[in-house]
C-alpha atoms as a PDB file:
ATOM      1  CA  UNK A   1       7.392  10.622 -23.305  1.00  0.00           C
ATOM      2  CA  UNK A   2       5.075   7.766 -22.579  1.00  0.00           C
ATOM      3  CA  UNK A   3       5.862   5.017 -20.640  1.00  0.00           C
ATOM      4  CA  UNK A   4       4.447   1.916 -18.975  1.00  0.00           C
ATOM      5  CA  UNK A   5       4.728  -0.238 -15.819  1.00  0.00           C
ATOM      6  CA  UNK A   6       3.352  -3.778 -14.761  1.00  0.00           C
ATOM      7  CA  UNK A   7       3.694  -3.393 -11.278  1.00  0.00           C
ATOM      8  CA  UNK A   8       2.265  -6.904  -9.570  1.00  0.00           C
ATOM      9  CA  UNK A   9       0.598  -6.405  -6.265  1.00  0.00           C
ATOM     10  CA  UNK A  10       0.016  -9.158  -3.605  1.00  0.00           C
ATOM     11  CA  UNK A  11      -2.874 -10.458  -1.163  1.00  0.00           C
ATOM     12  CA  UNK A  12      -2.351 -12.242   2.022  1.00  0.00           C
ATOM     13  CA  UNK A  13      -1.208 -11.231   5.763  1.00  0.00           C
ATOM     14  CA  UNK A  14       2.044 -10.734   7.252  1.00  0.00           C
ATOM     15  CA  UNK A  15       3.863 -12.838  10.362  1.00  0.00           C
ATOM     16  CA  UNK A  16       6.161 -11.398  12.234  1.00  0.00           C
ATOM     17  CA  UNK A  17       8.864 -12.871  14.528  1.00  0.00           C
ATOM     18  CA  UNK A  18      11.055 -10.755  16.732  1.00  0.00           C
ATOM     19  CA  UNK A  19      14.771 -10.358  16.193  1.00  0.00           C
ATOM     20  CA  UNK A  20      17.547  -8.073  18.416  1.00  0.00           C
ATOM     21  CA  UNK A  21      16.493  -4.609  17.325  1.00  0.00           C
ATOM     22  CA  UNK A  22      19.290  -3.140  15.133  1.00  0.00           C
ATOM     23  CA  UNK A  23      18.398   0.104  15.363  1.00  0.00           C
ATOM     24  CA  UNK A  24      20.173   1.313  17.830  1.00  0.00           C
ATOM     25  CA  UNK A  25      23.313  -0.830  16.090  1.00  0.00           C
ATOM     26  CA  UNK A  26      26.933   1.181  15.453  1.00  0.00           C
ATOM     27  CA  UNK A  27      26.721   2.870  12.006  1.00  0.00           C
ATOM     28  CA  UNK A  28      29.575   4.742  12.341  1.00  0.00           C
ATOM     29  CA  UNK A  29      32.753   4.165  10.364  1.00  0.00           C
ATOM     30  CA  UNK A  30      34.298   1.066   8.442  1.00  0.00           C
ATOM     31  CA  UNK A  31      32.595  -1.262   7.152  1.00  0.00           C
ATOM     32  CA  UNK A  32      29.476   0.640   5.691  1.00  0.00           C
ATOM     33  CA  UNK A  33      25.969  -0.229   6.902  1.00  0.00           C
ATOM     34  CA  UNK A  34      25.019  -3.644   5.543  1.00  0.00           C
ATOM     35  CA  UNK A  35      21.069  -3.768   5.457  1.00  0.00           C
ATOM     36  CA  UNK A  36      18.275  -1.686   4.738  1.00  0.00           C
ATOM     37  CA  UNK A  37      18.099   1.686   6.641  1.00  0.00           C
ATOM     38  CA  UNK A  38      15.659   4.964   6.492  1.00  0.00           C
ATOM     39  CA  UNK A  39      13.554   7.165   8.643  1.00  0.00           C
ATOM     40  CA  UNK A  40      10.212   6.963   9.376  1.00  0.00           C
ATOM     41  CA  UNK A  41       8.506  10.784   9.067  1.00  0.00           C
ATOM     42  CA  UNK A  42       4.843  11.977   9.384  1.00  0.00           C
ATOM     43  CA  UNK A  43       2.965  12.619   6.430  1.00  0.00           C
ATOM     44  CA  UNK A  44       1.845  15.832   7.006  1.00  0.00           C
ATOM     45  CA  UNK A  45       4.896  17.651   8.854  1.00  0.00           C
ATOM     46  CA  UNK A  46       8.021  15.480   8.347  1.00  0.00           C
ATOM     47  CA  UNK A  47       8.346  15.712  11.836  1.00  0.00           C
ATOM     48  CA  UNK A  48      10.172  12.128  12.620  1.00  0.00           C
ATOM     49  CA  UNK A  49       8.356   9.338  14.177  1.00  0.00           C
ATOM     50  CA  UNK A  50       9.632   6.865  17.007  1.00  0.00           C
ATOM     51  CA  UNK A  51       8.493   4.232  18.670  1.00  0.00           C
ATOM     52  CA  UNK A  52       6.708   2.436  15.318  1.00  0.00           C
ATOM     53  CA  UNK A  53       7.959  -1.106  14.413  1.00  0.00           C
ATOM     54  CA  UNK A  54       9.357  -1.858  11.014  1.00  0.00           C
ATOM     55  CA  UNK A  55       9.122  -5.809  10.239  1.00  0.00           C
ATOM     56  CA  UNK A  56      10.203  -7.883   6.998  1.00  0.00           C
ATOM     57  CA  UNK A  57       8.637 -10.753   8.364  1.00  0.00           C
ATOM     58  CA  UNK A  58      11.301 -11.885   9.983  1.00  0.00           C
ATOM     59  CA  UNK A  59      13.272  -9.436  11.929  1.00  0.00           C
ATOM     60  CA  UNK A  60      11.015  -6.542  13.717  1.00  0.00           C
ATOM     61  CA  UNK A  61      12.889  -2.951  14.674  1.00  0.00           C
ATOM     62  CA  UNK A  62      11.721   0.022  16.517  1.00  0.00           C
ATOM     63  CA  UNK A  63      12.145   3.118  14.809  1.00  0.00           C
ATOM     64  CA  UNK A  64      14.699   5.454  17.292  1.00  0.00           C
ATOM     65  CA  UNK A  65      14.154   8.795  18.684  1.00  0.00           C
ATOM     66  CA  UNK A  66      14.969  10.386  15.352  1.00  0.00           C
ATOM     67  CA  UNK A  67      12.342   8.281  13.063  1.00  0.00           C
ATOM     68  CA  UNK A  68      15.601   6.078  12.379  1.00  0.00           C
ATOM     69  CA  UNK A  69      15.574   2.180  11.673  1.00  0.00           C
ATOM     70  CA  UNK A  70      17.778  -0.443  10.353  1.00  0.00           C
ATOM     71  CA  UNK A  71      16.643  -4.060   8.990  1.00  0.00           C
ATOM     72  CA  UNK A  72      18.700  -6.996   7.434  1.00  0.00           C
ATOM     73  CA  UNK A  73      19.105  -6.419   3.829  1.00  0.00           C
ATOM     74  CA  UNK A  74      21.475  -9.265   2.427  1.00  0.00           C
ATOM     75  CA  UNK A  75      22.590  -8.653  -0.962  1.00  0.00           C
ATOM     76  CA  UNK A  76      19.912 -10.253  -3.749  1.00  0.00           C
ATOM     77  CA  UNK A  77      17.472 -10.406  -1.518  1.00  0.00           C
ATOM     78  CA  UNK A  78      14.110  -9.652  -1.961  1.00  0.00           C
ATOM     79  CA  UNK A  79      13.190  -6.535   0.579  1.00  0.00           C
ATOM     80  CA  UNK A  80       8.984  -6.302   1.126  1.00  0.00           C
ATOM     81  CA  UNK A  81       8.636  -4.274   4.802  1.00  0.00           C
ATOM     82  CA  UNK A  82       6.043  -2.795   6.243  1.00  0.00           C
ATOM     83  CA  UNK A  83       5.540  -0.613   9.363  1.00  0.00           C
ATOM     84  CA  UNK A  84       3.216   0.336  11.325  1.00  0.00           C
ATOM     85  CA  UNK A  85       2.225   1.600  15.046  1.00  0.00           C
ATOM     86  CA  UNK A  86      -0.188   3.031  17.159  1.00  0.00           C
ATOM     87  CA  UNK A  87      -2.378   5.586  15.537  1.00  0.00           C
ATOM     88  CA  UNK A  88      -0.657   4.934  12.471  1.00  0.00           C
ATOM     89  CA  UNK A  89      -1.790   3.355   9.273  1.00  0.00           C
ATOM     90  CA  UNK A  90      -0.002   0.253   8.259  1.00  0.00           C
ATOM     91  CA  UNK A  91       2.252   0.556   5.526  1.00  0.00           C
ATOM     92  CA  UNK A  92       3.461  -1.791   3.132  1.00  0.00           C
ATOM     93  CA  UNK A  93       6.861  -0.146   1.795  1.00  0.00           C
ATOM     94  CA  UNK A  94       7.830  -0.165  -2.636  1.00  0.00           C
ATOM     95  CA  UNK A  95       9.376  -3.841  -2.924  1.00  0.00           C
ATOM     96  CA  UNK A  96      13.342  -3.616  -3.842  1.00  0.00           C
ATOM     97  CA  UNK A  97      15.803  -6.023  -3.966  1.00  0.00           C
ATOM     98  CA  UNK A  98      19.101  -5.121  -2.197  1.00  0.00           C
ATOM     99  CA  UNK A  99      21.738  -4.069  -5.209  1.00  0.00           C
ATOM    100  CA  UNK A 100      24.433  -2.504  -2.306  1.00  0.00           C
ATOM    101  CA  UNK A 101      25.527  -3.476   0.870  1.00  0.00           C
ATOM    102  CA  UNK A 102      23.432  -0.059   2.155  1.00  0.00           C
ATOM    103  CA  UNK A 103      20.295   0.216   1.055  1.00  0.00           C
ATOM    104  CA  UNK A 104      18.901   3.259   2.138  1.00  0.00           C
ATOM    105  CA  UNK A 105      14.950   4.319   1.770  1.00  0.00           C
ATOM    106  CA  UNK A 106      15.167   7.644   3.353  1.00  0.00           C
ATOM    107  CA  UNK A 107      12.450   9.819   4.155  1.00  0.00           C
ATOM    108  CA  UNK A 108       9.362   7.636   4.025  1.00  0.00           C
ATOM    109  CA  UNK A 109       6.265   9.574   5.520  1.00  0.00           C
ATOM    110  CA  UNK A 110       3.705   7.862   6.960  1.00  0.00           C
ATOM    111  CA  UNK A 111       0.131   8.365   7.427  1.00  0.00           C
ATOM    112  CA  UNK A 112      -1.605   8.997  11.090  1.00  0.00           C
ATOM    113  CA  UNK A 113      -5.030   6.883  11.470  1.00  0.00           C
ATOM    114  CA  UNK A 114      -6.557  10.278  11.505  1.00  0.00           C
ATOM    115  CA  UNK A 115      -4.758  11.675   8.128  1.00  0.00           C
ATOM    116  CA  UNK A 116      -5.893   8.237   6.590  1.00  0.00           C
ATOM    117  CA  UNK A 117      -9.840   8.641   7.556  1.00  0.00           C
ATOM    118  CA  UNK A 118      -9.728  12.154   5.879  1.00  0.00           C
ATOM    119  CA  UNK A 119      -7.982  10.585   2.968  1.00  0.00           C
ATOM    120  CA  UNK A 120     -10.664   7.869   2.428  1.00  0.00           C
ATOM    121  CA  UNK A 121     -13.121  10.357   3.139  1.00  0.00           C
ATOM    122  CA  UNK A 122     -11.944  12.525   0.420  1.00  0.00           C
ATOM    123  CA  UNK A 123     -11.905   9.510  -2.262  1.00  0.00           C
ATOM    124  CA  UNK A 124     -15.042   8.128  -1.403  1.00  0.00           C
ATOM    125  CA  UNK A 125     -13.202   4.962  -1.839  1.00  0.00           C
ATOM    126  CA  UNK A 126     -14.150   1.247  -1.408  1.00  0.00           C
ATOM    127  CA  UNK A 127     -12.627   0.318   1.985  1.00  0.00           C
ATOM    128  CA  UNK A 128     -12.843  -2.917   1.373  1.00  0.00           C
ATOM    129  CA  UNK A 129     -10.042  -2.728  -1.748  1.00  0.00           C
ATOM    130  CA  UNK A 130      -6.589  -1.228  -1.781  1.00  0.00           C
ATOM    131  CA  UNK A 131      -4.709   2.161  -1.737  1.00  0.00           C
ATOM    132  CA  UNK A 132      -1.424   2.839  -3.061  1.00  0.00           C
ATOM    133  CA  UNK A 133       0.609   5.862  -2.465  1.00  0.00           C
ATOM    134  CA  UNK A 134       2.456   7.267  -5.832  1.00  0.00           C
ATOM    135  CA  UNK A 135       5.925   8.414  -4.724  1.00  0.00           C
ATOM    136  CA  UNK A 136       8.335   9.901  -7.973  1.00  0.00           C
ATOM    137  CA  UNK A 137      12.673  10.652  -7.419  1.00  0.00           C
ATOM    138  CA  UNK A 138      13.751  12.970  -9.773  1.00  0.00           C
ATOM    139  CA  UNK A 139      17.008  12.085 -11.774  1.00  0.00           C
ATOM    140  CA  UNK A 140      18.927  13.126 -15.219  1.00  0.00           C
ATOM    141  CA  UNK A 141      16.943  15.946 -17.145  1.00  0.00           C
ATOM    142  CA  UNK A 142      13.746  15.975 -15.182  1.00  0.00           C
ATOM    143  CA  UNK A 143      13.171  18.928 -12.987  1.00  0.00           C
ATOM    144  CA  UNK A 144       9.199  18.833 -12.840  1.00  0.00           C
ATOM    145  CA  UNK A 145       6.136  16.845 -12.013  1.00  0.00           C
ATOM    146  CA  UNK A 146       3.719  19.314 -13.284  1.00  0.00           C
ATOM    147  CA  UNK A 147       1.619  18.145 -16.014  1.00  0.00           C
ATOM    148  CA  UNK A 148       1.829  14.897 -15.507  1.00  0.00           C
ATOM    149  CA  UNK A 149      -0.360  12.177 -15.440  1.00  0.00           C
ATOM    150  CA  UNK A 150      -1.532   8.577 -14.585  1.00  0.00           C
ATOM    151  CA  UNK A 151      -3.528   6.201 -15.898  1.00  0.00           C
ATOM    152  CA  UNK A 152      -4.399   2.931 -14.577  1.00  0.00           C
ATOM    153  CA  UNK A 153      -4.416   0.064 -17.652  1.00  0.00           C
ATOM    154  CA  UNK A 154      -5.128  -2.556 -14.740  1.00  0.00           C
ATOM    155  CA  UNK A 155      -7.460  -3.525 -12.775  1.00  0.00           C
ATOM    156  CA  UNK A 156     -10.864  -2.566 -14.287  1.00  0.00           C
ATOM    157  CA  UNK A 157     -12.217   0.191 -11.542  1.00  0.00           C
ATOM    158  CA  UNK A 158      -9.099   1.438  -9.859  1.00  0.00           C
ATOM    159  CA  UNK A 159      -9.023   5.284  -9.984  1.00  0.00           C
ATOM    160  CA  UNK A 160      -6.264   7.873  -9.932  1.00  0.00           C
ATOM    161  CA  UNK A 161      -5.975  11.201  -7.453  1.00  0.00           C
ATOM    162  CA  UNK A 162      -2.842  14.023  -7.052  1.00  0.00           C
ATOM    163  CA  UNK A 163      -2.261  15.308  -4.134  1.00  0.00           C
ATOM    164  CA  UNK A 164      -1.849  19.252  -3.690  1.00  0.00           C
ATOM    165  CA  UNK A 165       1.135  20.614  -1.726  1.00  0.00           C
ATOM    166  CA  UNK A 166      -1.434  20.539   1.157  1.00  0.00           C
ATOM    167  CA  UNK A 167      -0.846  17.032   1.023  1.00  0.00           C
ATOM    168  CA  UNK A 168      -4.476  16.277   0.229  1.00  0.00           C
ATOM    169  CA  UNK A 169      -5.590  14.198  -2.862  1.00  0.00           C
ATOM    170  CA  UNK A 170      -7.998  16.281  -4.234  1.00  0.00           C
ATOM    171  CA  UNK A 171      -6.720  17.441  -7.468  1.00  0.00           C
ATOM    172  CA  UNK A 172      -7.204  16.506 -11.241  1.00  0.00           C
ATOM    173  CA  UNK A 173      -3.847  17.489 -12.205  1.00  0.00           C
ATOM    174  CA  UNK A 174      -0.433  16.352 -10.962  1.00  0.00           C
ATOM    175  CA  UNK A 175       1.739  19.163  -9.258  1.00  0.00           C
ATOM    176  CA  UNK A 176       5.731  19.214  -8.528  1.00  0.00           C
ATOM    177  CA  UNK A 177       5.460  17.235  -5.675  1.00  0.00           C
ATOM    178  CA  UNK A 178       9.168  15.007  -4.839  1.00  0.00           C
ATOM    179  CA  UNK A 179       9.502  12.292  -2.166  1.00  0.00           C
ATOM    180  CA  UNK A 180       9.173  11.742   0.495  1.00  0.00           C
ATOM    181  CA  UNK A 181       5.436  12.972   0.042  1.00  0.00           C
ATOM    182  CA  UNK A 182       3.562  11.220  -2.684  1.00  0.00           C
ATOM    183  CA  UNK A 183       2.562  13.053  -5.917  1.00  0.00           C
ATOM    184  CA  UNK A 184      -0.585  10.817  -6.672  1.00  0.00           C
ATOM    185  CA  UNK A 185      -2.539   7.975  -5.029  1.00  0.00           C
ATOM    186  CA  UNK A 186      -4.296   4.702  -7.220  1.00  0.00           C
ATOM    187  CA  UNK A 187      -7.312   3.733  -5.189  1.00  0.00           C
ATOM    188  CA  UNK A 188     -10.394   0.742  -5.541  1.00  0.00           C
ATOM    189  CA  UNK A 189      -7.638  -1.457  -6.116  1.00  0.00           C
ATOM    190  CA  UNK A 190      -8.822  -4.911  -5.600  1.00  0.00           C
ATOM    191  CA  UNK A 191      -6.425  -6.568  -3.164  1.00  0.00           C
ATOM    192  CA  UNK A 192      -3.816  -8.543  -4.790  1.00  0.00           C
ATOM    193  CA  UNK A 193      -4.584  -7.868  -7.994  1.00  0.00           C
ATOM    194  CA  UNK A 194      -1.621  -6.506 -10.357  1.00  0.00           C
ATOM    195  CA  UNK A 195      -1.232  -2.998 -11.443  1.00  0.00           C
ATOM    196  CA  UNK A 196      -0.533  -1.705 -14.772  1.00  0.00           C
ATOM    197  CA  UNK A 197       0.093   2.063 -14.638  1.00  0.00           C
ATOM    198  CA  UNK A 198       0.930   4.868 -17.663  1.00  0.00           C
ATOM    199  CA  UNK A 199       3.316   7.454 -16.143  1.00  0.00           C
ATOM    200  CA  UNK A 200       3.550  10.350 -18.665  1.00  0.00           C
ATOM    201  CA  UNK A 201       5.461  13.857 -17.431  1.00  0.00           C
ATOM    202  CA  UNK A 202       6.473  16.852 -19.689  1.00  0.00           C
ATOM    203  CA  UNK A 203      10.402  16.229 -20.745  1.00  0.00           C
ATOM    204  CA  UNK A 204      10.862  12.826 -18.112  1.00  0.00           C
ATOM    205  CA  UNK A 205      11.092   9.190 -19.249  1.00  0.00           C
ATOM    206  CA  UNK A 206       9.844   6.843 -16.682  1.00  0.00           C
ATOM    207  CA  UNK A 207      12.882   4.192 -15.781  1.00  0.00           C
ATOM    208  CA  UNK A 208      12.025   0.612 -15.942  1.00  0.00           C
ATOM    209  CA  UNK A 209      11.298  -1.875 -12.860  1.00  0.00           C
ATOM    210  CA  UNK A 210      14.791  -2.890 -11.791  1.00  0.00           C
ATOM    211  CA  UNK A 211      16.137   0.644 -11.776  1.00  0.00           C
ATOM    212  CA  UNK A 212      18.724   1.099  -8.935  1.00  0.00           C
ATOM    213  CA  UNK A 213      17.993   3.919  -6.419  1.00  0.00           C
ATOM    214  CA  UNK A 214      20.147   4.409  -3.206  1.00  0.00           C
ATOM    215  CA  UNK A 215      21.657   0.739  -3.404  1.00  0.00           C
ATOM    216  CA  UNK A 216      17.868  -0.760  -4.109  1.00  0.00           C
ATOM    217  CA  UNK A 217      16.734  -2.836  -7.485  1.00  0.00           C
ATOM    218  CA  UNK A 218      13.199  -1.250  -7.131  1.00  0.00           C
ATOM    219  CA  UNK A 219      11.241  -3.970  -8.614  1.00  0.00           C
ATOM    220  CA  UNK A 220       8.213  -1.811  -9.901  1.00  0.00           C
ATOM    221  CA  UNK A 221       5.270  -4.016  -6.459  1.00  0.00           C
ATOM    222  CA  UNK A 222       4.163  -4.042  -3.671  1.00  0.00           C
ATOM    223  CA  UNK A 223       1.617  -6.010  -1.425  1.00  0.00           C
ATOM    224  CA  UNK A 224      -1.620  -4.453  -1.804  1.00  0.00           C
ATOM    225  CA  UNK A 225      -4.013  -5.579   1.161  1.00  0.00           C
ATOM    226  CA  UNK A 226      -7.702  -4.612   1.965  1.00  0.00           C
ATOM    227  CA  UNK A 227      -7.724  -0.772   3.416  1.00  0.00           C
ATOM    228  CA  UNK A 228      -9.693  -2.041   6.552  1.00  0.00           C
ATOM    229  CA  UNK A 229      -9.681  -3.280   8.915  1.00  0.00           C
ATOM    230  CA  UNK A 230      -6.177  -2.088   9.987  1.00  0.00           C
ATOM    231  CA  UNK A 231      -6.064   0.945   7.391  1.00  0.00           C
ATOM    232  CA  UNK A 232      -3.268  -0.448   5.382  1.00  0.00           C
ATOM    233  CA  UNK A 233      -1.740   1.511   2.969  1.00  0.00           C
ATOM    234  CA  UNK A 234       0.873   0.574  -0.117  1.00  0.00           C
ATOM    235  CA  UNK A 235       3.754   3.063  -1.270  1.00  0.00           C
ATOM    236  CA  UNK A 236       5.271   2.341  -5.193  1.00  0.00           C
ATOM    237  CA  UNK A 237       8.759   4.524  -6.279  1.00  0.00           C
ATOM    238  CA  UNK A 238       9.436   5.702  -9.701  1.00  0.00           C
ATOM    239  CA  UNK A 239      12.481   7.128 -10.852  1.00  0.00           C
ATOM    240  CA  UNK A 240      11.850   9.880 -13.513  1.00  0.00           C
ATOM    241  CA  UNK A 241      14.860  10.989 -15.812  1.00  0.00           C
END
């Protein structure tokens, strides 16, 4: 089946102020976590990454010795963070508004400088427009990604790539590739601009924006920012059923 997206991306910078890092906060036992929690991994290995700062603009965590990191997630709220850290490419992570008191994002790999470059490099992209990173979560009756395809309805330009299970983009076709590594990547995106994807995949339907996934309302954006300076990446989630 065919189905269709508007996924709204948006321009600007991010401020940051500094809050008591909750990372390192007791998660153990009654009551369950209440906020938004995952684990920051690298893009290429899964190995975890610490040290890196996760920030919703308001509170700022470091990620713990195990890629781990906990952030504020009130319930309704509107959840837009980003993270980033030295040798790292920013990134902004899929917008979600909290639908549980724990909110987790998991595994979400992240992208060295280095791995970035090649990227670019690979798409010939403008690096003066955006880059989002397509990540799909199985659920229901699908059991494969293969086959499947993107297009882009919006903005003129923008372009699609798969990644291989090399974890390059440099396929035509989209393999059986599950989160936490991204199946496909929309690139020449001009900054700010909404996005207006086709998802199509052999035997999945494509659940609408406000589809709860781990105690998240994913809302289907995501702040899309100039790829330099600062290398700054964008991640969107789809749940396929």
């Amino acid at each position: 089946m065919m189905s269709v997206a508007l996924l709204a991306g948006c321009g600007g910078s991010k401020t940051t102020t500094t809050s008591p890092d909750m990372a390192a906060a007791d998660m153990s036992g009654a009551p369950v976590i209440v906020g938004q929690h995952g684990r920051l991994i690298d893009y290429f290995n899964g190995m975890p990454l610490a040290g890196l700062t996760l920030t919703d603009g308001a509170n700022s965590v470091t990620t713990d010795a195990g890629g781990g990191f906990l952030l504020p997630a009130p319930m309704g709220e509107l959840l837009k963070p980003a993270a980033s850290g030295s040798g790292f490419a920013t990134l902004y992570l899929p917008e979600a508004t909290a639908a549980a008191v724990d909110v987790d994002r998991g595994d979400v790999p992240m992208a060295t400088t280095s791995a970035f470059a090649l990227e670019q490099n690979i798409l010939a992209n403008d690096t003066s427009k955006s880059l989002v990173h397509i990540l799909l979560a199985k659920g229901g009756a699908c059991s494969s990604f293969a086959g499947g395809t993107i297009t882009v309805n919006a903005p003129a330009g923008a372009k699609v790539a798969y990644f291989t299970t090399s974890g390059l983009p440099t396929s035509s076709t989209m393999f059986d590739i599950v989160a936490p590594k991204p199946a496909a990547v929309v690139y020449d995106v001009d900054p700010g601009a909404d996005l207006d994807l086709t998802i199509a995949v052999p035997g999945c339907t494509q659940m609408p924006a406000g589809t709860v996934l781990n105690g998240m309302a994913l809302t289907g954006k995501v702040t899309t920012m100039a790829t330099e300076p600062g290398d700054n990446a964008a991640a969107l989630t789809f749940v396929m059923q």
